[in-house]
Protein backbone atom coordinates (compact mmCIF):
# COMPACT_ATOMS: atom_id res chain seq x y z
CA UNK A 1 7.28 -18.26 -3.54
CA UNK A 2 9.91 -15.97 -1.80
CA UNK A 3 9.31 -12.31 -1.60
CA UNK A 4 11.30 -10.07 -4.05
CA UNK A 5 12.75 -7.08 -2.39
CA UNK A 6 14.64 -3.26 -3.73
CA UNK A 7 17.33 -2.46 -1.75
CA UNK A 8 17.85 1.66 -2.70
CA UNK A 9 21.13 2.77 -0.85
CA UNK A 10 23.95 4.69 -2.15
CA UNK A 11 26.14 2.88 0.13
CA UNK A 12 27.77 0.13 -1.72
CA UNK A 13 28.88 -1.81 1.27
CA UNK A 14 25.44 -1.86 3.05
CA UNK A 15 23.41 -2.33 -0.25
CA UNK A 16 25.75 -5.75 -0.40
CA UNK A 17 25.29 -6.56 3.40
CA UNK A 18 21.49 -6.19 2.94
CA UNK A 19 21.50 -7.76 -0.12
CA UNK A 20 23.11 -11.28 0.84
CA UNK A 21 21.77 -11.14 4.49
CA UNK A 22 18.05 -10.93 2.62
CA UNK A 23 19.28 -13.64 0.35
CA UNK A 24 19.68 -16.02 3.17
CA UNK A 25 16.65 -15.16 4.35
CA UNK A 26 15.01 -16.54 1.03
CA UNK A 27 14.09 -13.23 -0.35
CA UNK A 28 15.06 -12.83 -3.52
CA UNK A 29 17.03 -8.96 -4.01
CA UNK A 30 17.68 -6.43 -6.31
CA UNK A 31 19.60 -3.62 -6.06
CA UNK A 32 19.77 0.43 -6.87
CA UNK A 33 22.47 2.78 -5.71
CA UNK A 34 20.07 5.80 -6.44
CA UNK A 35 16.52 6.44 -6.80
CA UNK A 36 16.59 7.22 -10.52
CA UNK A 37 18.15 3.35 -10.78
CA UNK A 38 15.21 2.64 -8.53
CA UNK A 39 12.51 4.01 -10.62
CA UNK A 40 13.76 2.25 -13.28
CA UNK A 41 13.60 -0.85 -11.52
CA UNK A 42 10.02 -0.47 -10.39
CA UNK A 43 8.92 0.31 -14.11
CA UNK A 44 9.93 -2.94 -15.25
CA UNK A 45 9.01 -5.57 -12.39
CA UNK A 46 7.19 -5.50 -9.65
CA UNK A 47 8.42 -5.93 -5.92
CA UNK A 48 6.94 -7.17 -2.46
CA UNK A 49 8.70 -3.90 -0.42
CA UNK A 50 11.09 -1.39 -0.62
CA UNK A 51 14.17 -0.73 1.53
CA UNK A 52 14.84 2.61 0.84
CA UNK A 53 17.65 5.09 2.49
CA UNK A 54 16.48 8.46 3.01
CA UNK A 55 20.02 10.47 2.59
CA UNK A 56 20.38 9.29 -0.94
CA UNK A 57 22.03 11.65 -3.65
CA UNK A 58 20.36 12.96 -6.31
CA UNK A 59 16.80 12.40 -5.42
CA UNK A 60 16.61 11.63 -1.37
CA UNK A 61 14.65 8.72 -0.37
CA UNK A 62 11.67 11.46 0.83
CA UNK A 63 11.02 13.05 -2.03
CA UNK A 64 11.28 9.53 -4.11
CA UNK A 65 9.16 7.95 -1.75
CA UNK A 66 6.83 11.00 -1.90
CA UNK A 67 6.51 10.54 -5.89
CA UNK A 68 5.66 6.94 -5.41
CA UNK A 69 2.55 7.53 -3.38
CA UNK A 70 1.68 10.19 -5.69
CA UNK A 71 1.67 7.81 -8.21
CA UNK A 72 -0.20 5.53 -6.11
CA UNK A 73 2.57 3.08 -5.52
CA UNK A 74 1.22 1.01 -2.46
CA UNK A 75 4.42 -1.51 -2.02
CA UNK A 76 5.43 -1.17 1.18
CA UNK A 77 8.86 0.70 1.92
CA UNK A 78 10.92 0.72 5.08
CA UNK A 79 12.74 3.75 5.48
CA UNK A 80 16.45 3.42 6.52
CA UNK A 81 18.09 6.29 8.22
CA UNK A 82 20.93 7.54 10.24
CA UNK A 83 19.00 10.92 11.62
CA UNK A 84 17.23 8.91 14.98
CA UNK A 85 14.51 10.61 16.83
CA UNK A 86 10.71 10.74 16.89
CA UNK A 87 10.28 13.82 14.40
CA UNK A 88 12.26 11.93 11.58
CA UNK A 89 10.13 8.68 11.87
CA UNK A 90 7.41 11.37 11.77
CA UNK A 91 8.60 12.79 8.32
CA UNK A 92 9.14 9.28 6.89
CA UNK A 93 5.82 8.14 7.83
CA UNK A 94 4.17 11.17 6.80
CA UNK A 95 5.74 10.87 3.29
CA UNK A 96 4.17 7.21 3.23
CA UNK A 97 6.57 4.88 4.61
CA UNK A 98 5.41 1.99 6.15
CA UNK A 99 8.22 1.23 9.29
CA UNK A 100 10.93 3.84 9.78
CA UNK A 101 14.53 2.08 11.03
CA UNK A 102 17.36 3.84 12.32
CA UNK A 103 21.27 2.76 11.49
CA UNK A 104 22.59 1.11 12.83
CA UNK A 105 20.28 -1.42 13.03
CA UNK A 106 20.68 -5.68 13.03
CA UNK A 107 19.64 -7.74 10.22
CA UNK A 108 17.08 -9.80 12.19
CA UNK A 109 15.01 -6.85 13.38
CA UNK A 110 14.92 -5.51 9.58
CA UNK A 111 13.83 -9.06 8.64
CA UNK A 112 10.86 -9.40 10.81
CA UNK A 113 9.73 -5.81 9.97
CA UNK A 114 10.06 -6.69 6.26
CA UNK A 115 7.85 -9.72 6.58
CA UNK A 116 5.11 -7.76 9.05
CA UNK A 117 4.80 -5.20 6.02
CA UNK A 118 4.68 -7.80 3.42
CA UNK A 119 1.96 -9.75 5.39
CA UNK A 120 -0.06 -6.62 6.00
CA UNK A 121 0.12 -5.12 2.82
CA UNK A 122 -1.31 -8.58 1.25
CA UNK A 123 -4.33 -8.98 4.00
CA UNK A 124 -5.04 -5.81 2.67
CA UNK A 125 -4.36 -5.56 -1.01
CA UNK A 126 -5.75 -9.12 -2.26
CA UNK A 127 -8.87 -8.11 -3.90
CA UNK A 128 -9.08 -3.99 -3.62
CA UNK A 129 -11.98 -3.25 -6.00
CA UNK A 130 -10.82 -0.51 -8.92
CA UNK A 131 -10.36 3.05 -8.18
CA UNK A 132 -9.78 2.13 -4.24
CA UNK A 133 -6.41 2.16 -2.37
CA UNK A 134 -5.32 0.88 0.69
CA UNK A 135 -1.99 2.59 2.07
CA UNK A 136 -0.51 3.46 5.40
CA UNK A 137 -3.41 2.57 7.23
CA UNK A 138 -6.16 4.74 4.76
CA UNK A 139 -8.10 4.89 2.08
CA UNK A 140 -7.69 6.85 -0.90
CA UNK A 141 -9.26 7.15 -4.18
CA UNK A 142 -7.01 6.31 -7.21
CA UNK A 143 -6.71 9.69 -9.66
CA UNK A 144 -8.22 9.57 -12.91
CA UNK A 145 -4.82 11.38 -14.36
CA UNK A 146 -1.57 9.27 -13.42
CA UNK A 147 -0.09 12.63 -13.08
CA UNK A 148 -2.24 13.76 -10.43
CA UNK A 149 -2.15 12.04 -6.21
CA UNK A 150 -4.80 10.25 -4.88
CA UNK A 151 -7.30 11.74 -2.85
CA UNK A 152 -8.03 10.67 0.55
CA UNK A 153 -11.10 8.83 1.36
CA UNK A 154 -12.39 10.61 5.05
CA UNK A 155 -13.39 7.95 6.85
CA UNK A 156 -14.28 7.59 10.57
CA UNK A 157 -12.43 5.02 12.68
CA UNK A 158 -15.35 2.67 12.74
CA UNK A 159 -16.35 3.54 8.93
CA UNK A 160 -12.47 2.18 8.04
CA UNK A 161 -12.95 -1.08 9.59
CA UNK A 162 -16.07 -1.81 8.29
CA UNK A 163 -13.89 -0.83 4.48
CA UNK A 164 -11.23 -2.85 5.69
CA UNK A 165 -13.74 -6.01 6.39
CA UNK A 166 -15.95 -5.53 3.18
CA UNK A 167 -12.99 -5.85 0.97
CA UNK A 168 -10.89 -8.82 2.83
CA UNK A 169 -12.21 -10.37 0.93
CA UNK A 170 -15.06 -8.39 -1.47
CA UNK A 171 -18.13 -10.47 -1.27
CA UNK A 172 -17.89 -11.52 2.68
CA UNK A 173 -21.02 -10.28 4.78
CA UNK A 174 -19.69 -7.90 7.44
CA UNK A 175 -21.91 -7.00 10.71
CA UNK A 176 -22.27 -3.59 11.28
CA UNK A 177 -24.52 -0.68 12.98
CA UNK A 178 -27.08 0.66 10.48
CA UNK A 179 -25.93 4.22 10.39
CA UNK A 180 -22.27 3.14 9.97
CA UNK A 181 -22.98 1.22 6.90
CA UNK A 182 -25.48 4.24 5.46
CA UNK A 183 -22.61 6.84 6.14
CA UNK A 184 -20.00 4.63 4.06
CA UNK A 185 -22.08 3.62 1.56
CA UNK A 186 -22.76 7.70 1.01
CA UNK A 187 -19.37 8.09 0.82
CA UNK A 188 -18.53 5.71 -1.64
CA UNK A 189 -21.45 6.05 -3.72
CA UNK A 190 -20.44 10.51 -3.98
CA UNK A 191 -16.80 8.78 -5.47
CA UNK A 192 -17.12 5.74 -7.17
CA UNK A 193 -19.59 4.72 -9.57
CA UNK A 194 -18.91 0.64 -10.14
CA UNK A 195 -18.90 -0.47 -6.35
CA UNK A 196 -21.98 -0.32 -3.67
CA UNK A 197 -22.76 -1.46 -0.16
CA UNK A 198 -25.70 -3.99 -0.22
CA UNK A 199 -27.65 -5.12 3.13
CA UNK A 200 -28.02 -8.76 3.06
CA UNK A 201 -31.00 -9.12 5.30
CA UNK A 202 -30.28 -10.24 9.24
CA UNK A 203 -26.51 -11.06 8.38
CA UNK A 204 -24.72 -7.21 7.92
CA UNK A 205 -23.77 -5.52 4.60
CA UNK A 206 -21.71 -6.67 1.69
CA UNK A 207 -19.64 -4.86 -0.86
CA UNK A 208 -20.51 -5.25 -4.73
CA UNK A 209 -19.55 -4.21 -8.03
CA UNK A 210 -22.15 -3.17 -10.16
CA UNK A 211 -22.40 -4.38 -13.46
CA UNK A 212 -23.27 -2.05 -15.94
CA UNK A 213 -25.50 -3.16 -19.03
CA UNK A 214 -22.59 -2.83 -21.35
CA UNK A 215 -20.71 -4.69 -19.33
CA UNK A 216 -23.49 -8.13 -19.28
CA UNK A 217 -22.54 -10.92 -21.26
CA UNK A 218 -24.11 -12.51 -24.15
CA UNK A 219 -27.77 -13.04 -23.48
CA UNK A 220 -28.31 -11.04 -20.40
CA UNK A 221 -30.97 -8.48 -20.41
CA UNK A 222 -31.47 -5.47 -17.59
């Protein structure tokens, strides 16, 4: 199936460059001149990625990208720009983009970056057990309120790849050192109350979700 992609620019004649060059790329497009068009968008279907200009009028692509991830948005976005240099890509990745791309750029090189984000975001998003997120490269823990951001999950380096294996997919047995395993399983257990770590005996650990007894099914006792 192709990928579906939200072009946000306020620049008619780009928007319609991106938009057919994407097209012949078998993505299927849709298009927003702003980000309150882009909002609106988002609330009714759902996207692979974003392309999203960060001088936009009204809302800039920063701040709209910043309410996203506040919402806890994951789709991946690829920030478009005409201010170059290392501290803007800092700002843009800071705010949660995913690949930062400076005009003017050429069609192929946004193409390939569109298609690493896509594939990264789904080795990473196909079975993320409830309350979890996955997101520029971190964990955070989904807020209870919609109106209020996810927290991040402080992991250590070798803590997040031993996440990153236990839920790609949940269920698959992951090696790991002891104390590693004990120090995430703490950490999940002080934050979330339906998934655990479970040592599956001279193979590694394995994520579950616990089944509560209101949750059991017809006939099951504790």
């Amino acid at each position: 199936m192709n990928k579906t992609v939200l072009i946000i620019d306020d620049d008619d004649m780009l928007r319609n460059t991106l938009a057919r060059g994407l097209r012949d790329a078998a993505f299927n497009t849709v298009c927003a001149p702003d980000a309150e068009t882009g909002d609106k968008i988002l609330a009714r279907i759902s996207v692979d990625a974003i392309v999203l200009d960060r001088m936009l009028g009204g809302t800039d692509g920063l701040s709209f990208l910043k309410q996203l991830r506040a919402r806890g948005c994951t789709t991946p976005v690829i920030m478009l720009t005409a201010m170059a240099g290392p501290e803007n890509a800092i700002d843009g990745l800071s705010c949660g983009a995913n690949d930062y791309l400076a005009k003017p750029f050429q069609l192929r090189e946004l193409i390939l970056r569109l298609n690493n984000i896509i594939k990264n975001h789904d080795d990473n998003n196909h079975e993320m057990p409830d309350g979890l997120i996955f997101t520029d490269n971190e964990f955070f823990i989904a807020p209870i309120n919609a109106a209020d951001a996810p927290r991040l999950l402080a992991l250590s380096g070798e803590e997040k790849r031993l996440l990153q294996n236990l839920v790609s997919p949940i269920g698959n047995t992951v090696p790991a050192a002891p104390m590693v395993a004990k120090r995430l399983r703490n950490k999940l257990n002080g934050v979330l109350s339906d998934i655990d770590i479970i040592t599956v005996r001279g193979r590694g650990y394995r994520l579950v979700r616990i089944i509560r007894p209101t949750e059991r099914t017809n006939g099951e006792t504790e």
